[in-house]
N, C-alpha and C. Protein backbone atom coordinates (compact mmCIF):
# COMPACT_ATOMS: atom_id res chain seq x y z
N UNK A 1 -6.61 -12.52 -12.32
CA UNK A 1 -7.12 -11.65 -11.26
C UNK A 1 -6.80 -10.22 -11.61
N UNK A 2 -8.00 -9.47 -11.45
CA UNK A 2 -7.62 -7.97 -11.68
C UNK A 2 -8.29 -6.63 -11.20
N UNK A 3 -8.19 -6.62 -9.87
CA UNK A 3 -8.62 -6.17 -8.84
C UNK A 3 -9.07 -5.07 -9.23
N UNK A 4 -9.89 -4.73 -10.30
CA UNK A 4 -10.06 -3.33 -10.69
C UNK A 4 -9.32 -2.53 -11.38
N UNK A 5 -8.13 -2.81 -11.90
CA UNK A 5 -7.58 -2.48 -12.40
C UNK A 5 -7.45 -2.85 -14.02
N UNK A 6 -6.50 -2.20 -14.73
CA UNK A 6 -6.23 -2.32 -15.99
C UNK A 6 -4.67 -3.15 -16.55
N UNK A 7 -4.82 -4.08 -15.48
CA UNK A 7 -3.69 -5.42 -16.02
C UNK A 7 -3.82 -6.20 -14.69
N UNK A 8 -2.84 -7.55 -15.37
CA UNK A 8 -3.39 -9.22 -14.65
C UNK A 8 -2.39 -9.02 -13.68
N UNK A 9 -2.74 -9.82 -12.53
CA UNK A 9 -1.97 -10.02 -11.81
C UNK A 9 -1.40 -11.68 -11.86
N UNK A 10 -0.17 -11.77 -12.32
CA UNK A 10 0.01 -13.18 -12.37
C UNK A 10 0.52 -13.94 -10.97
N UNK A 11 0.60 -12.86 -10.32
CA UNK A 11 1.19 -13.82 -8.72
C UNK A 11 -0.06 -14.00 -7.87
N UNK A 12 -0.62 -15.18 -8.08
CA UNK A 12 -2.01 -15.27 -7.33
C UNK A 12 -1.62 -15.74 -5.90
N UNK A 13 -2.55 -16.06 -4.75
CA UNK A 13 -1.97 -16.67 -3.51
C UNK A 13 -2.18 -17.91 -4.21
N UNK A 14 -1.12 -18.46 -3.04
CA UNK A 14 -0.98 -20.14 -2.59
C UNK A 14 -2.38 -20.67 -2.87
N UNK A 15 -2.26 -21.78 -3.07
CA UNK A 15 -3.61 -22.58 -2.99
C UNK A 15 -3.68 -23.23 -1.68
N UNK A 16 -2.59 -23.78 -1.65
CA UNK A 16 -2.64 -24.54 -0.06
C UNK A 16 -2.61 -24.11 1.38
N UNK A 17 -2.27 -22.68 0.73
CA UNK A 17 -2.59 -21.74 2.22
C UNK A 17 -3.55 -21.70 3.36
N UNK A 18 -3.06 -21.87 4.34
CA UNK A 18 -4.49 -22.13 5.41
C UNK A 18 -4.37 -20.88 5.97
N UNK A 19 -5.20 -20.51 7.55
CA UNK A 19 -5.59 -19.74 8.49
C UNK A 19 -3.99 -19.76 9.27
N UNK A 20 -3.45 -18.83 9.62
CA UNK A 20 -1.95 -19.34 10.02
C UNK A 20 -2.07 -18.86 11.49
N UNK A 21 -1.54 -19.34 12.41
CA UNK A 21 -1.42 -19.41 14.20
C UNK A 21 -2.21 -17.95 14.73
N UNK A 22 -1.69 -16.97 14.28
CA UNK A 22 -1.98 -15.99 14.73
C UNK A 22 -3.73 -14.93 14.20
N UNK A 23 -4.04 -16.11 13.16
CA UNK A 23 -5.10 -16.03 12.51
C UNK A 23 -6.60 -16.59 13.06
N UNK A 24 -6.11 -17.37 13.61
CA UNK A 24 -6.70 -18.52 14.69
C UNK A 24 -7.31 -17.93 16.18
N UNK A 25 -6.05 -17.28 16.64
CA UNK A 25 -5.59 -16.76 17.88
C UNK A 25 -6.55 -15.24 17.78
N UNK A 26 -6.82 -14.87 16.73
CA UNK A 26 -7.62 -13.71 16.82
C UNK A 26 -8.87 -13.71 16.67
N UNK A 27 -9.14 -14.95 15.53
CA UNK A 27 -10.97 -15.07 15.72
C UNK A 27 -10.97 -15.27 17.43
N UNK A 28 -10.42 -16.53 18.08
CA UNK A 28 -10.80 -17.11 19.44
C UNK A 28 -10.60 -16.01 20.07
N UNK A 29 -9.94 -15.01 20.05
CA UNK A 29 -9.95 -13.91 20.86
C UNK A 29 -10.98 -12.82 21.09
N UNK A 30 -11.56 -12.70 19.68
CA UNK A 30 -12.53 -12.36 19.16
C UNK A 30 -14.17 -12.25 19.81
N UNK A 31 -13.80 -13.98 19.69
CA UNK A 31 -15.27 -14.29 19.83
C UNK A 31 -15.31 -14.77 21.72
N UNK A 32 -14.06 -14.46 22.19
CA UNK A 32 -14.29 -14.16 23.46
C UNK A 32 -14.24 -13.28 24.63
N UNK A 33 -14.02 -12.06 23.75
CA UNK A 33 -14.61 -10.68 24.16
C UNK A 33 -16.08 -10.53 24.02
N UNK A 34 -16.38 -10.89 22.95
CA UNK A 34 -17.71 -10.81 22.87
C UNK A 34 -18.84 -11.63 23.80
N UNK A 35 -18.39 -13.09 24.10
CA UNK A 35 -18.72 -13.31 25.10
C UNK A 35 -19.07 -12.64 26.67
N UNK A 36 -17.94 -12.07 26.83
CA UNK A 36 -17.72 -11.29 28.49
C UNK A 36 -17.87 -10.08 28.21
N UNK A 37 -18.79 -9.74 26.81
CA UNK A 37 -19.15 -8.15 26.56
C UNK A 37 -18.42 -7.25 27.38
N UNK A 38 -17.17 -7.61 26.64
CA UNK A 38 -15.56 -6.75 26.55
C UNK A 38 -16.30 -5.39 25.70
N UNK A 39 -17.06 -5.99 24.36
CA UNK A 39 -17.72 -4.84 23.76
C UNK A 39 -18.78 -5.60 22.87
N UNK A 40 -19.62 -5.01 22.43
CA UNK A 40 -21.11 -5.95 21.84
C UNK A 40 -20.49 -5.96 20.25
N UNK A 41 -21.32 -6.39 19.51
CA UNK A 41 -21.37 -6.56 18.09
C UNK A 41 -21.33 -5.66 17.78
N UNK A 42 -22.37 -4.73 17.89
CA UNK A 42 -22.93 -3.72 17.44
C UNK A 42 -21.79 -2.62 17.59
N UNK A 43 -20.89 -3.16 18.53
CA UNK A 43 -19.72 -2.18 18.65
C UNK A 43 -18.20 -2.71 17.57
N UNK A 44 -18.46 -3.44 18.06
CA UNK A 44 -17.52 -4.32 16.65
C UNK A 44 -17.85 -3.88 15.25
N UNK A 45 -19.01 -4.29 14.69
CA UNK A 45 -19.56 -3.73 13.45
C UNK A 45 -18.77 -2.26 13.04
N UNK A 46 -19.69 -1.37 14.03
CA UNK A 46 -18.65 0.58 13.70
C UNK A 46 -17.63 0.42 13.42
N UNK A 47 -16.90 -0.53 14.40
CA UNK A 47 -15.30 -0.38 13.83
C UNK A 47 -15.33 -0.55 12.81
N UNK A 48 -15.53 -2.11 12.53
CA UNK A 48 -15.02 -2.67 10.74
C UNK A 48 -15.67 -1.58 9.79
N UNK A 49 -16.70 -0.71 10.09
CA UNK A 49 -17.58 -0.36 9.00
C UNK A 49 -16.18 1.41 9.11
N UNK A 50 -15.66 1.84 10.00
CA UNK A 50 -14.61 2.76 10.26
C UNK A 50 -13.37 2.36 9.51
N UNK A 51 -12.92 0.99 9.70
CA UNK A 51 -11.64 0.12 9.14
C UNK A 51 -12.23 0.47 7.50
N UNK A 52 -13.41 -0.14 7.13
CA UNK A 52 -13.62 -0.41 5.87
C UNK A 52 -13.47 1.35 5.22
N UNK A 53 -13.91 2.04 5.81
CA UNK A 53 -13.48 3.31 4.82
C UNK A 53 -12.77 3.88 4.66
N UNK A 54 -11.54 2.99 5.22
CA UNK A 54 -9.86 3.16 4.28
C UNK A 54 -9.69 2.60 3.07
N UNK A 55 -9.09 2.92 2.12
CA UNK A 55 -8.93 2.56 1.00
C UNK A 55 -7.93 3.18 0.14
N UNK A 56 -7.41 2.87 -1.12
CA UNK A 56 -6.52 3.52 -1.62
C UNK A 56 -6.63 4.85 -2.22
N UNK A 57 -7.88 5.48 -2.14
CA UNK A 57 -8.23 6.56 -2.49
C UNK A 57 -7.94 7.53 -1.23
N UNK A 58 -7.66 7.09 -0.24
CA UNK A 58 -6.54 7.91 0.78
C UNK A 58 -5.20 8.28 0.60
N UNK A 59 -4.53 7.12 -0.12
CA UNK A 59 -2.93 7.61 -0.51
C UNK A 59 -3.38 8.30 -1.81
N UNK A 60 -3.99 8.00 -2.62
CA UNK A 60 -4.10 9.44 -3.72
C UNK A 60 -4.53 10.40 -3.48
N UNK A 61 -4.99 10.70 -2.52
CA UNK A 61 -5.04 12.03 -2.12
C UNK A 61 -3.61 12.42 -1.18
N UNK A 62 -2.70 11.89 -0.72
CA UNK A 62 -1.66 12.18 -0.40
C UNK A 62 -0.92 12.49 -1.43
N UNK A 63 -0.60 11.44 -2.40
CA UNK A 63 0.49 11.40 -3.42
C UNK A 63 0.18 12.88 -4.43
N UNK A 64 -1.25 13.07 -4.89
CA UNK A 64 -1.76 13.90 -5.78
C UNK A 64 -1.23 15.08 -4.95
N UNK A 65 -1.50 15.19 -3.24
CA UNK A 65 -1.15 16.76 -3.06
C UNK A 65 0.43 16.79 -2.43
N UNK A 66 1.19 15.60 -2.94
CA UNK A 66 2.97 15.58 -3.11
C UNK A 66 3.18 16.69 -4.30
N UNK A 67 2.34 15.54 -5.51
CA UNK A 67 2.81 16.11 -6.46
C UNK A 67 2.26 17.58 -7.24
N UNK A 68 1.32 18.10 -6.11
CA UNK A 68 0.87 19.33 -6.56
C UNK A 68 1.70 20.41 -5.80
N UNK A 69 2.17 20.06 -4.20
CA UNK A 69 2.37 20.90 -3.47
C UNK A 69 4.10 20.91 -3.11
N UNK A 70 4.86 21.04 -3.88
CA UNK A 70 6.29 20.88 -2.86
C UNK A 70 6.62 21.02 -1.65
N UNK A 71 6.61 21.69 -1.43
CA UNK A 71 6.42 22.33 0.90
C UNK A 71 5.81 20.90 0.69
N UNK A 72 4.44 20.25 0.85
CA UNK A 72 4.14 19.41 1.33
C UNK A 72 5.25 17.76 1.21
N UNK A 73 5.43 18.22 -0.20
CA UNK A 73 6.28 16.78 -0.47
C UNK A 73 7.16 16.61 0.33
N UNK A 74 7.92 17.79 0.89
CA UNK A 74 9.09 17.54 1.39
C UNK A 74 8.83 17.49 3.13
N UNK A 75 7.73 17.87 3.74
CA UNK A 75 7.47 17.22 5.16
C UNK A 75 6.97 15.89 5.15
N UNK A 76 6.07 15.78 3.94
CA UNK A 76 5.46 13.97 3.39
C UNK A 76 6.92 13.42 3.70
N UNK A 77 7.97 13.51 2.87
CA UNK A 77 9.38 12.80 2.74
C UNK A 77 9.95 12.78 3.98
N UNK A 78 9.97 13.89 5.09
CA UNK A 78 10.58 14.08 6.09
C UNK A 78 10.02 13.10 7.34
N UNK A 79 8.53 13.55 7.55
CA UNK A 79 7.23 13.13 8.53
C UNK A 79 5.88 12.00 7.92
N UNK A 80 6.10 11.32 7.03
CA UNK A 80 4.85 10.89 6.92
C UNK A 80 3.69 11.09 7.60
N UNK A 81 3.60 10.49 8.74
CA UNK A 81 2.27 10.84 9.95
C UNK A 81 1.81 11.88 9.85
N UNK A 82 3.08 13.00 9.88
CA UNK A 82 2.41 14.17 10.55
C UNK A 82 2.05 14.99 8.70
N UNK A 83 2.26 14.56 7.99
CA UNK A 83 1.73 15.10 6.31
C UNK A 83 0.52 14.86 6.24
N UNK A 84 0.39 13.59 6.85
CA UNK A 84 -0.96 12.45 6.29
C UNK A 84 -1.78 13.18 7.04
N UNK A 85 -1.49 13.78 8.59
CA UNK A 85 -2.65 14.34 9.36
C UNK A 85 -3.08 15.83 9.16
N UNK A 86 -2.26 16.89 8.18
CA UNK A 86 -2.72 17.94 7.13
C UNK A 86 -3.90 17.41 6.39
N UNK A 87 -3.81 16.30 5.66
CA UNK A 87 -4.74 16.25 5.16
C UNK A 87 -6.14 15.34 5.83
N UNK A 88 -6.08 15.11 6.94
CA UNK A 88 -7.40 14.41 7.79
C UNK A 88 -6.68 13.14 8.10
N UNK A 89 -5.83 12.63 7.76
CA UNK A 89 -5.69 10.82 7.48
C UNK A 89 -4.89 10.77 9.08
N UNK A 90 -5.67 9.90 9.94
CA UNK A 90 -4.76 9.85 10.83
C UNK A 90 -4.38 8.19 10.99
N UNK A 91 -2.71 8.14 10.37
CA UNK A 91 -2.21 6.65 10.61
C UNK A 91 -2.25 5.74 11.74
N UNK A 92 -1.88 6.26 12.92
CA UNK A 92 -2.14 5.88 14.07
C UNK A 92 -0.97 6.26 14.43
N UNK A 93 -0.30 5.16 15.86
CA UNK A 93 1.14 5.17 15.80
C UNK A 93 2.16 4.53 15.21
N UNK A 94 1.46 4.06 14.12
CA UNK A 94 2.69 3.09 13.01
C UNK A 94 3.27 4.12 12.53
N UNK A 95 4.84 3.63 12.73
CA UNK A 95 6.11 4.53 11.64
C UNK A 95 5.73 4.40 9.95
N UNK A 96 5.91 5.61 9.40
CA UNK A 96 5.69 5.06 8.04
C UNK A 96 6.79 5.42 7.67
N UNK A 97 7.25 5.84 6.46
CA UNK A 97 7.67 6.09 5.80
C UNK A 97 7.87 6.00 4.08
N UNK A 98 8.20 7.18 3.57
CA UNK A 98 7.72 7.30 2.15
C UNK A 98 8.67 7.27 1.32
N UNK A 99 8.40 6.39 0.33
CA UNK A 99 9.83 6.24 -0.91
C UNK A 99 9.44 6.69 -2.00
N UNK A 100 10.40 7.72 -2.32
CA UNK A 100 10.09 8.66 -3.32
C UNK A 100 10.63 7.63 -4.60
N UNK A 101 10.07 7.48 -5.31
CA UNK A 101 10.49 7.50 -6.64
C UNK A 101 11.25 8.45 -7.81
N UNK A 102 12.09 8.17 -8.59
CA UNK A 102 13.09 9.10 -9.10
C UNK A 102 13.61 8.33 -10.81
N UNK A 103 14.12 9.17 -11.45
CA UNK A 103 14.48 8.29 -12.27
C UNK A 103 16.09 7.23 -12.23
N UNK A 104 16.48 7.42 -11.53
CA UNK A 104 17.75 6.64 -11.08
C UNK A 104 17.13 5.54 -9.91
N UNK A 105 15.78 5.86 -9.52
CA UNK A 105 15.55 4.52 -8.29
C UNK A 105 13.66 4.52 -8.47
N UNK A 106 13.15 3.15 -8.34
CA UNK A 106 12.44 2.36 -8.37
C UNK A 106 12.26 2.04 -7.28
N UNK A 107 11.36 2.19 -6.08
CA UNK A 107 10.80 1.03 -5.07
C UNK A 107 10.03 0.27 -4.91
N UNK A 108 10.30 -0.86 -4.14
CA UNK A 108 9.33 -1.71 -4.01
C UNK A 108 8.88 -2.11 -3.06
N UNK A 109 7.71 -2.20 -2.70
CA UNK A 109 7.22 -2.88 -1.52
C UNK A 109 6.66 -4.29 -0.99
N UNK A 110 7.42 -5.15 0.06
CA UNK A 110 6.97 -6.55 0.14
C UNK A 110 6.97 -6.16 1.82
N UNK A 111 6.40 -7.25 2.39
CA UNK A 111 6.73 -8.04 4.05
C UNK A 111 6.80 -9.22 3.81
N UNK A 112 7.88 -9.82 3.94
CA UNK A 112 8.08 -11.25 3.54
C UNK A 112 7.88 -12.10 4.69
N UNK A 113 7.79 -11.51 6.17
CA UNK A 113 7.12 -12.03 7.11
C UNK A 113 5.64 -13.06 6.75
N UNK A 114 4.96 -11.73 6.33
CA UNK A 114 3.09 -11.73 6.88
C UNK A 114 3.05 -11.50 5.53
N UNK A 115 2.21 -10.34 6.26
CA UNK A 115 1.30 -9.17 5.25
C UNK A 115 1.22 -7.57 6.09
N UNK A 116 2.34 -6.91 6.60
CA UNK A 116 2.13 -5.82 7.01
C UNK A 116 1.89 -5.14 6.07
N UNK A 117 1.37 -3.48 5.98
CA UNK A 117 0.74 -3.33 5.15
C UNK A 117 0.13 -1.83 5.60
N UNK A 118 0.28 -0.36 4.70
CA UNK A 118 -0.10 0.53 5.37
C UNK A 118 -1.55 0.47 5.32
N UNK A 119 -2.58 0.29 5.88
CA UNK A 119 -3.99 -0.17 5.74
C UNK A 119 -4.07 1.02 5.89
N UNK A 120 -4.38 2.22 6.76
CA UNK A 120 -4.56 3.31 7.21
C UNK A 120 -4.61 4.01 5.53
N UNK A 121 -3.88 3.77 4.70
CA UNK A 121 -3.97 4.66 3.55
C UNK A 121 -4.29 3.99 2.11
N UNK A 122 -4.15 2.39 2.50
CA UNK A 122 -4.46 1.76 1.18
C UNK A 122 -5.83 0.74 1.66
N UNK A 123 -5.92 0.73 2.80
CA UNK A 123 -7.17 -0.49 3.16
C UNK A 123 -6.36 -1.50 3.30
N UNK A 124 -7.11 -2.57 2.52
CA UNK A 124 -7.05 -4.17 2.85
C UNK A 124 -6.07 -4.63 1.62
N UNK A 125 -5.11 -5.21 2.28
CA UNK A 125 -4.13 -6.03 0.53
C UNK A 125 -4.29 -6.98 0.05
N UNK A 126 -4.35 -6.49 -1.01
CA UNK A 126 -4.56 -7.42 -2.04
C UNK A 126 -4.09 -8.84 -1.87
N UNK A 127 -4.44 -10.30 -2.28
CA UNK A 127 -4.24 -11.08 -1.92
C UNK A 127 -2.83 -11.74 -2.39
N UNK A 128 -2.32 -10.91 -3.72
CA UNK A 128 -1.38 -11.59 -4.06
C UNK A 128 -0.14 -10.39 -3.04
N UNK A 129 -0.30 -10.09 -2.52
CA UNK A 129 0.75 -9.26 -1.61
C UNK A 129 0.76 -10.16 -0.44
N UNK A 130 0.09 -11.27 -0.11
CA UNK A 130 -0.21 -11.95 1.23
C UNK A 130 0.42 -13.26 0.81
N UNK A 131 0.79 -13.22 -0.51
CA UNK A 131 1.04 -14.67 -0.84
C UNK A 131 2.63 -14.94 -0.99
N UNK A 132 2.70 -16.28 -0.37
CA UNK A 132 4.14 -16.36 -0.59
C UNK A 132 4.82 -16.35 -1.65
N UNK A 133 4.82 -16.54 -2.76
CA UNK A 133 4.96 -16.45 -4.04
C UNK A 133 5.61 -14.68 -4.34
N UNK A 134 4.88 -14.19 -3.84
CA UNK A 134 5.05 -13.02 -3.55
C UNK A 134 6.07 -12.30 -2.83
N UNK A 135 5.74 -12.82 -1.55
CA UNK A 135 6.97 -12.36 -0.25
C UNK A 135 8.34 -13.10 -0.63
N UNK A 136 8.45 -14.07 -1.55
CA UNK A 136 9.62 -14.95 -2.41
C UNK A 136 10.20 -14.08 -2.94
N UNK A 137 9.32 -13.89 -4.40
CA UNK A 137 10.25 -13.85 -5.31
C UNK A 137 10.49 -11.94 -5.47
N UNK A 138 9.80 -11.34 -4.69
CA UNK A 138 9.88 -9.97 -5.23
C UNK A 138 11.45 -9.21 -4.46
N UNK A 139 11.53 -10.50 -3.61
CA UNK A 139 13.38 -10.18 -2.76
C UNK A 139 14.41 -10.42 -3.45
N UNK A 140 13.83 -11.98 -4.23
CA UNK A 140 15.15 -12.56 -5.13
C UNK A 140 15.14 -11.65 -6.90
N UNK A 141 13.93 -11.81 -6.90
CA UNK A 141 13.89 -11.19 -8.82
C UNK A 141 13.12 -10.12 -8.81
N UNK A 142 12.96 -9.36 -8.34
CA UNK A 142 12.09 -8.18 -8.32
C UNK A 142 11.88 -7.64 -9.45
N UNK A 143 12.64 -7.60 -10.53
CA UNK A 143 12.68 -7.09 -11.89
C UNK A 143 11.40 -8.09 -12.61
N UNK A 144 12.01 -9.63 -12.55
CA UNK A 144 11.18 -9.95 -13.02
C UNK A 144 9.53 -10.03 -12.62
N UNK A 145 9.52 -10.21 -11.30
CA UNK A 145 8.11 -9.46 -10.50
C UNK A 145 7.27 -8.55 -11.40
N UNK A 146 7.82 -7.37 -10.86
CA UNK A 146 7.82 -6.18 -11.81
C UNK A 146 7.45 -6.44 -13.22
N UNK A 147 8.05 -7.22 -14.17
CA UNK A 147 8.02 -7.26 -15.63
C UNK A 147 5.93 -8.15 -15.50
N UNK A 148 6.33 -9.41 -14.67
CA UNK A 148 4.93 -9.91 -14.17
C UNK A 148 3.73 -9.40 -14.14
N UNK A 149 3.79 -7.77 -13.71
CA UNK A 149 2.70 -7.00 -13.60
C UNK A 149 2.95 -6.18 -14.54
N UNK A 150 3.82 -6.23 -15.80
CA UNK A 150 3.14 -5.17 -16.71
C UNK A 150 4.88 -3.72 -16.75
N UNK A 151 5.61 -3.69 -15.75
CA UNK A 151 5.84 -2.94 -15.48
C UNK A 151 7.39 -3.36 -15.55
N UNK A 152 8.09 -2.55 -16.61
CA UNK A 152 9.32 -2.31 -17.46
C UNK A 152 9.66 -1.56 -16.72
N UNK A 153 11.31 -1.44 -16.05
CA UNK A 153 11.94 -0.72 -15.34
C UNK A 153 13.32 -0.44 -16.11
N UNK A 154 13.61 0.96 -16.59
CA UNK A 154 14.64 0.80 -17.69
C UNK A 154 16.05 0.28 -16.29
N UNK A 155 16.90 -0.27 -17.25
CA UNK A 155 18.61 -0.93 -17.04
C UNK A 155 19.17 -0.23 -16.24
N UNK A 156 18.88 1.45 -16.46
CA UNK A 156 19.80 2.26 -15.48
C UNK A 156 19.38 2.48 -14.38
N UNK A 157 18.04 2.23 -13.86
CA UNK A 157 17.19 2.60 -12.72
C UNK A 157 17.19 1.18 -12.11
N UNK A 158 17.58 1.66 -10.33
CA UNK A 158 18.15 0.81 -9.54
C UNK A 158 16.53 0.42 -9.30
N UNK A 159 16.37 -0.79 -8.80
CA UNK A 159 15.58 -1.49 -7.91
C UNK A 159 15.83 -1.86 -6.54
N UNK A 160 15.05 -1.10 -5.35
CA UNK A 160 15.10 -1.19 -4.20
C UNK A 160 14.38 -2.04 -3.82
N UNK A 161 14.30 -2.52 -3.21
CA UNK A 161 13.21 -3.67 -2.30
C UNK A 161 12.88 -2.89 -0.67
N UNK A 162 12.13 -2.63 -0.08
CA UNK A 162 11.76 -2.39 1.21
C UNK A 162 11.00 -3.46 2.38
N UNK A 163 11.35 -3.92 2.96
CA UNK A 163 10.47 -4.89 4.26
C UNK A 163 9.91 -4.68 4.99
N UNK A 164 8.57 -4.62 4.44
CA UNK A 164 7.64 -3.99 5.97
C UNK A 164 7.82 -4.53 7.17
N UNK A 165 7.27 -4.20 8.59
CA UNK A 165 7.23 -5.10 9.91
C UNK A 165 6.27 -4.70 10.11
N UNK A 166 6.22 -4.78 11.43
CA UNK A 166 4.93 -4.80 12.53
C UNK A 166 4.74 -3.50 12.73
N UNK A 167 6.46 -2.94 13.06
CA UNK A 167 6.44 -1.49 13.15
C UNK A 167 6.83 -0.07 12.63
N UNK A 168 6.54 -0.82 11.20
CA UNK A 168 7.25 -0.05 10.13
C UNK A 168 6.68 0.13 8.66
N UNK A 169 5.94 0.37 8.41
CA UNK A 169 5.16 0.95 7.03
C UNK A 169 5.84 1.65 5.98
N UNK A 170 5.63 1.06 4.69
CA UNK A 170 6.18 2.00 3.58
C UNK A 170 4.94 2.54 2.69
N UNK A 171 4.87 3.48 2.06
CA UNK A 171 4.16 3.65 0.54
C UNK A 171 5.39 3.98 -0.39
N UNK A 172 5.11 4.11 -1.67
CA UNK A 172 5.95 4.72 -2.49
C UNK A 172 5.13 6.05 -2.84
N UNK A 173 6.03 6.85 -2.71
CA UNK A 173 5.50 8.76 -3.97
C UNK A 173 5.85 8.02 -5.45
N UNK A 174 5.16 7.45 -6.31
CA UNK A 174 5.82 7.67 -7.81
C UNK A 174 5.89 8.56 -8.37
N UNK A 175 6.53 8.75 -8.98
CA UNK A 175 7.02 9.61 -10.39
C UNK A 175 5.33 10.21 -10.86
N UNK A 176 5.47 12.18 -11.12
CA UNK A 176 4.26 11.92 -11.70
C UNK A 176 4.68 11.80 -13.36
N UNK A 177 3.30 11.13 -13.94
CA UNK A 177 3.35 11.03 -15.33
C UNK A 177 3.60 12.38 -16.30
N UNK A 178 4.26 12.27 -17.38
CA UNK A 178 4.84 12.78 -18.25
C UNK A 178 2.85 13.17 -18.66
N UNK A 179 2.73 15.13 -18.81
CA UNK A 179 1.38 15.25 -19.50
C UNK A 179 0.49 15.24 -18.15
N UNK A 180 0.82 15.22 -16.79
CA UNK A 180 -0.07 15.66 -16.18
C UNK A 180 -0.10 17.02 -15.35
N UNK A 181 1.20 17.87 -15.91
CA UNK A 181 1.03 19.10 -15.66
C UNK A 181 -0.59 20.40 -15.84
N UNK A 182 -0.44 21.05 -14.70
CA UNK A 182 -1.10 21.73 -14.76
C UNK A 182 -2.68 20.93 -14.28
N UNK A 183 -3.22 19.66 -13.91
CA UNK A 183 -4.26 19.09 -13.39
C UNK A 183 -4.28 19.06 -12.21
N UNK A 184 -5.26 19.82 -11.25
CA UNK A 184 -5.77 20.05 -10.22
C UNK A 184 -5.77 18.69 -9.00
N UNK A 185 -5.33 18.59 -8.03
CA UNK A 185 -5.27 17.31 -7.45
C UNK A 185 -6.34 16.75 -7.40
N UNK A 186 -7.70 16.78 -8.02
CA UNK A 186 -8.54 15.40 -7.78
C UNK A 186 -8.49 14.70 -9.20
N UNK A 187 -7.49 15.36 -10.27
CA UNK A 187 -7.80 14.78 -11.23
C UNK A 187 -5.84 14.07 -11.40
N UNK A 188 -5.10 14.44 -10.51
CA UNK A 188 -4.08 14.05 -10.35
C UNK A 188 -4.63 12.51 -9.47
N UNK A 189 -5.34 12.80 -8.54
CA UNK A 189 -5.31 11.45 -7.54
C UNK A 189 -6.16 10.34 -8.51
N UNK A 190 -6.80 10.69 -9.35
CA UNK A 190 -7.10 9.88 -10.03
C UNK A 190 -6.40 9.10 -10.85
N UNK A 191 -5.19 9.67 -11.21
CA UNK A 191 -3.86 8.42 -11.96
C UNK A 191 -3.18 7.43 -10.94
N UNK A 192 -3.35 7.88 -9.44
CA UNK A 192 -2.85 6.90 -8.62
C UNK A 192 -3.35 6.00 -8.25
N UNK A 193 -3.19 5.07 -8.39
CA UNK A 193 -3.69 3.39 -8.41
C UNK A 193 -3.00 2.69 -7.01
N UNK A 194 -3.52 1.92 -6.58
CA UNK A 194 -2.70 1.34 -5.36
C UNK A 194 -1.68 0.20 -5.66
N UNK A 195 -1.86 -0.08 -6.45
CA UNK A 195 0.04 -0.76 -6.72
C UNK A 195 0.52 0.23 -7.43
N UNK A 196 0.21 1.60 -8.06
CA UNK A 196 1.82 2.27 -7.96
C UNK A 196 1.93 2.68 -6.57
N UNK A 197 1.48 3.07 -5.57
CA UNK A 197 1.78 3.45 -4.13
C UNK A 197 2.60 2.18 -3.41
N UNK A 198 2.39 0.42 -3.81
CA UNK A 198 3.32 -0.55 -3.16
C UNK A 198 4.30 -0.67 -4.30
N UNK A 199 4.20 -0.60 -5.45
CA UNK A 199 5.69 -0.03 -6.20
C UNK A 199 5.74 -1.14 -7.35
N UNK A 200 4.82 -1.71 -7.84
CA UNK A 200 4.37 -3.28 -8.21
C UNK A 200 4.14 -2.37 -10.06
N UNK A 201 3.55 -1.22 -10.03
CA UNK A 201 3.13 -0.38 -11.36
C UNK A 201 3.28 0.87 -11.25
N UNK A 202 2.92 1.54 -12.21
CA UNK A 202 3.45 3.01 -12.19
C UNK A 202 1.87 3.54 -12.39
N UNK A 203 2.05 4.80 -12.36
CA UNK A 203 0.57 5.84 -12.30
C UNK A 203 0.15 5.51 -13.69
N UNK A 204 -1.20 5.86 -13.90
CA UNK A 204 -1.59 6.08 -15.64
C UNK A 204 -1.72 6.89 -15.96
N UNK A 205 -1.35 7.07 -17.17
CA UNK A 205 -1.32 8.04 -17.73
C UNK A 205 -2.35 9.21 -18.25
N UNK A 206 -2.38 10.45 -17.95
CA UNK A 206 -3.48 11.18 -18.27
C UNK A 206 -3.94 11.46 -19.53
């Protein structure tokens, strides 16, 4: 699997995974608003077609104007929400918060719950982030996780793990790449990929 990107993902979902309680509980909920035209289709549709034009090309435009703008990085680091809404992105009322990357620390991002997940800036997750396999092993071996996708973390650089919730959102700021000095942020947001923002890979290189 390789979601567009330029390496495999070896942690695929479960096979045996079904629709889980609360998955259930929302189609039937769903489809009984629509009934008692709570709101029509046609109103439903806007949304998803509103939902759908989140994507990870929202956090690269955050991360790119981190790493172009200092003042900004450091209210991004302080305020997430209120950074994200400088640049148009409005999260909602989910807490976020942002993990800077450094060369002494590495983050990572799991919900070993679910699948929480900053959607507001990355969209929809990927499936192996939903999978238990996933929400497992990236608590117990994260290194090796990490090595899984491609992505060598030298000996001296700590590995953090972070736990999303319901009411609590992470991205990561990575490191920018060595050689992308002096590139204008749309050609900066273009090295940011959405697993370096959940902490799974690093940016590419320019």
């Amino acid at each position: 699997m390789h979601d567009g990107h330029d390496h495999a993902h070896p942690l695929r979902p479960d096979r045996d995974e079904h629709p889980g309680y609360y998955q259930v509980m929302a189609t039937a909920l769903r489809e009984l608003l629509l009934e008692k035209n709570v709101f029509t289709a046609e109103e439903l549709r806007r949304q998803m077609e509103k939902m759908d034009e989140r994507g990870p090309h929202l956090g690269a435009r955050v991360v790119a104007r981190a790493w172009a703008d200092a003042a900004f990085k450091t209210r991004l680091l302080a305020d997430g929400p209120a950074a994200c809404r400088e640049l148009g992105v409005d999260i909602g009322p989910t807490r976020l918060v942002v993990l800077e990357n450094r060369p002494e620390l590495h983050n990572l991002v799991v919900c070993t719950l679910c699948s929480c997940y900053p959607r507001a800036l990355l969209g929809l997750p990927p499936d192996w982030y939903k999978s238990v396999n996933y929400r497992r092993r990236a608590v117990r071996e994260p290194r090796a996780v990490l090595e899984e996708f491609g992505t060598r973390i030298p000996d001296g650089t700590a590995v953090r793990v972070h736990d999303s919730t319901a009411e609590l959102r992470y991205i990561v700021l990575p490191m920018r790449p060595a050689g992308a000095e002096g590139l204008d942020e749309a050609a900066l947001a273009a090295l940011v990929t959405r697993d370096a923002m959940i902490g799974v890979a690093l940016p590419k290189a320019p």
